[in-house]
C-alpha atoms as a PDB file:
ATOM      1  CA  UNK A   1      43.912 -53.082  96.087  1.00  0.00           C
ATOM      2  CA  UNK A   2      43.374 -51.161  99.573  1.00  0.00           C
ATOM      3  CA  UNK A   3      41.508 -52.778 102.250  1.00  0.00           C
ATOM      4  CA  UNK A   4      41.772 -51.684 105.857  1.00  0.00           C
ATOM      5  CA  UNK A   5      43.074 -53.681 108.810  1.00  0.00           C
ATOM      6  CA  UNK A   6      39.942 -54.035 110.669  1.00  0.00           C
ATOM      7  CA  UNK A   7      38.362 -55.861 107.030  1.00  0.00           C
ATOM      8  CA  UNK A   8      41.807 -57.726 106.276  1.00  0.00           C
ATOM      9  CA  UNK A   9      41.891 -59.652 109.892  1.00  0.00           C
ATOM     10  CA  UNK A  10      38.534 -61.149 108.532  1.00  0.00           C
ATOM     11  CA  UNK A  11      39.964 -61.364 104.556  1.00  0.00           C
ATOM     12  CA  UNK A  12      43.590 -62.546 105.804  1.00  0.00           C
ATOM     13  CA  UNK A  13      43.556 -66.304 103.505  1.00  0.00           C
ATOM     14  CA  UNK A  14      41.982 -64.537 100.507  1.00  0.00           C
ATOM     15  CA  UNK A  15      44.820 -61.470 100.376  1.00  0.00           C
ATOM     16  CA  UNK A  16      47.134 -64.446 101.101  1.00  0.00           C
ATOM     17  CA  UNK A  17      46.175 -66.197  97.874  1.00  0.00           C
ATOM     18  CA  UNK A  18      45.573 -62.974  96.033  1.00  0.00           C
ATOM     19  CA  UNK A  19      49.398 -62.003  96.451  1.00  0.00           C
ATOM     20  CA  UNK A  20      49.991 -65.470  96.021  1.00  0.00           C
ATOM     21  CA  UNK A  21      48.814 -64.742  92.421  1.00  0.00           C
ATOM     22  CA  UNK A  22      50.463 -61.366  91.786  1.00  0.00           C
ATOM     23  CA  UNK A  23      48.572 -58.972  93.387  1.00  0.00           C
ATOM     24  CA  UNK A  24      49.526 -56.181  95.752  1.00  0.00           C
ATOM     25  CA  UNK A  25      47.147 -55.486  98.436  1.00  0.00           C
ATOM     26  CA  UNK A  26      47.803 -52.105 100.728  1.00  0.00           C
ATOM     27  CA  UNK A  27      46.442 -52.295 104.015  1.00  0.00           C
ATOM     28  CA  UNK A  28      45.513 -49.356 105.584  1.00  0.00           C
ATOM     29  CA  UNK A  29      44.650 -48.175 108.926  1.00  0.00           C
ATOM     30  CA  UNK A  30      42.655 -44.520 109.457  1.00  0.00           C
ATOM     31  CA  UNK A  31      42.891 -43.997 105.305  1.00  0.00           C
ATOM     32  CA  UNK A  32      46.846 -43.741 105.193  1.00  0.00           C
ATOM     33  CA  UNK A  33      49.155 -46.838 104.106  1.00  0.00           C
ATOM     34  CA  UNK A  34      49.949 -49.083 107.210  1.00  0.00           C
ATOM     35  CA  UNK A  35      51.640 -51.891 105.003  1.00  0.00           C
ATOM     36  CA  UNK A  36      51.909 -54.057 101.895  1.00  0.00           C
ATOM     37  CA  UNK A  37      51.075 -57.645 101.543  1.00  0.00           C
ATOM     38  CA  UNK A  38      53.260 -58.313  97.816  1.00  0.00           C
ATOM     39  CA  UNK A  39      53.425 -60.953  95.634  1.00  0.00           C
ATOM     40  CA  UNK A  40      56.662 -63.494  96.459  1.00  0.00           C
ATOM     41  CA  UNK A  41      59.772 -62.446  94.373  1.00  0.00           C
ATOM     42  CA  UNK A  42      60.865 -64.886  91.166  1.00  0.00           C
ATOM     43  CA  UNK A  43      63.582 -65.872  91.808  1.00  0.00           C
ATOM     44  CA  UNK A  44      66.194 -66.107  88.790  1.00  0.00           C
ATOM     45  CA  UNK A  45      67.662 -69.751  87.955  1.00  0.00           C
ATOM     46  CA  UNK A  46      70.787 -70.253  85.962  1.00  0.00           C
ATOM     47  CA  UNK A  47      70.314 -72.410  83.041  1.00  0.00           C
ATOM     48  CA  UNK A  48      71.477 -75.734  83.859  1.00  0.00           C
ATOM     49  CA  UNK A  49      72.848 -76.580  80.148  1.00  0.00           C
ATOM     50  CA  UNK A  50      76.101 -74.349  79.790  1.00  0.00           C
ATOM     51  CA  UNK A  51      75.542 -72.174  82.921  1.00  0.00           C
ATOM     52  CA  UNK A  52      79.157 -72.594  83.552  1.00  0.00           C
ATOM     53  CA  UNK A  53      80.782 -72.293  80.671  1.00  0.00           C
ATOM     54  CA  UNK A  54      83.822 -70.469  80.426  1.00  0.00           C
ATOM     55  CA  UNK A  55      84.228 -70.334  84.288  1.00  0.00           C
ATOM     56  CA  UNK A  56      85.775 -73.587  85.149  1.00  0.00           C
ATOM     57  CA  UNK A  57      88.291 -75.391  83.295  1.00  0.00           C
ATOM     58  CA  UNK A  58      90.589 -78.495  83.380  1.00  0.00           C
ATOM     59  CA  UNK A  59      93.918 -78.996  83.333  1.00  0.00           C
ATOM     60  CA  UNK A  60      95.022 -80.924  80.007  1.00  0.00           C
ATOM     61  CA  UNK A  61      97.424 -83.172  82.746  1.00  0.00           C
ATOM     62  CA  UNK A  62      94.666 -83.627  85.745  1.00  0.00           C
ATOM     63  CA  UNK A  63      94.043 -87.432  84.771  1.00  0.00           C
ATOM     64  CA  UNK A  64      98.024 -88.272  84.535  1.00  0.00           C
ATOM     65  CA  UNK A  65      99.694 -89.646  88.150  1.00  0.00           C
ATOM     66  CA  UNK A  66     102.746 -88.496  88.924  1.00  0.00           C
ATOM     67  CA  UNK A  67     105.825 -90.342  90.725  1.00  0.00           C
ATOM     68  CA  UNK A  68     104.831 -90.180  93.767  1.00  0.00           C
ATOM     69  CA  UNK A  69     101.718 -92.621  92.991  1.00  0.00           C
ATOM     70  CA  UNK A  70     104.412 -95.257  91.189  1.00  0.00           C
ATOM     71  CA  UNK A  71     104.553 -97.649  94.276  1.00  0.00           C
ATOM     72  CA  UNK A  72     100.684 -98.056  94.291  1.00  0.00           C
ATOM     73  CA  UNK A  73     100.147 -98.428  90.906  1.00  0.00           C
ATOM     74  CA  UNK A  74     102.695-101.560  89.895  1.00  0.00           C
END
């Protein structure tokens, strides 16, 4: 969608809530492209099931104290 400045100062909430909704509105001052008012970008999420897989791991030991821990633990 064009619109010009002059008509978008009076249109502002309505191109707001148009790009809100996916819509890219061009505003344009003297019949060339001034700016764009675009729609916010999606951002990506990670799937939260599995997402790290693979990357992190756990040492088959990491639960097992070691000497220096023997005073505390008698």
């Amino acid at each position: 969608m064009n619109i010009s400045i002059a008509e978008a100062k009076a249109k502002l909430s309505e191109l707001v809530s148009r790009a809100e909704a996916g819509e890219e509105i061009v505003l344009t001052r003297h019949g060339k492209v001034a700016a764009r008012i675009a729609p916010p970008a999606v951002a990506e999420l990670l799937p939260r099931i599995g997402a790290l897989k693979g990357k992190i791991w756990i040492a088959d030991d990491f639960d097992e104290l070691g000497p220096e821990w023997d005073e505390y633990v008698k």
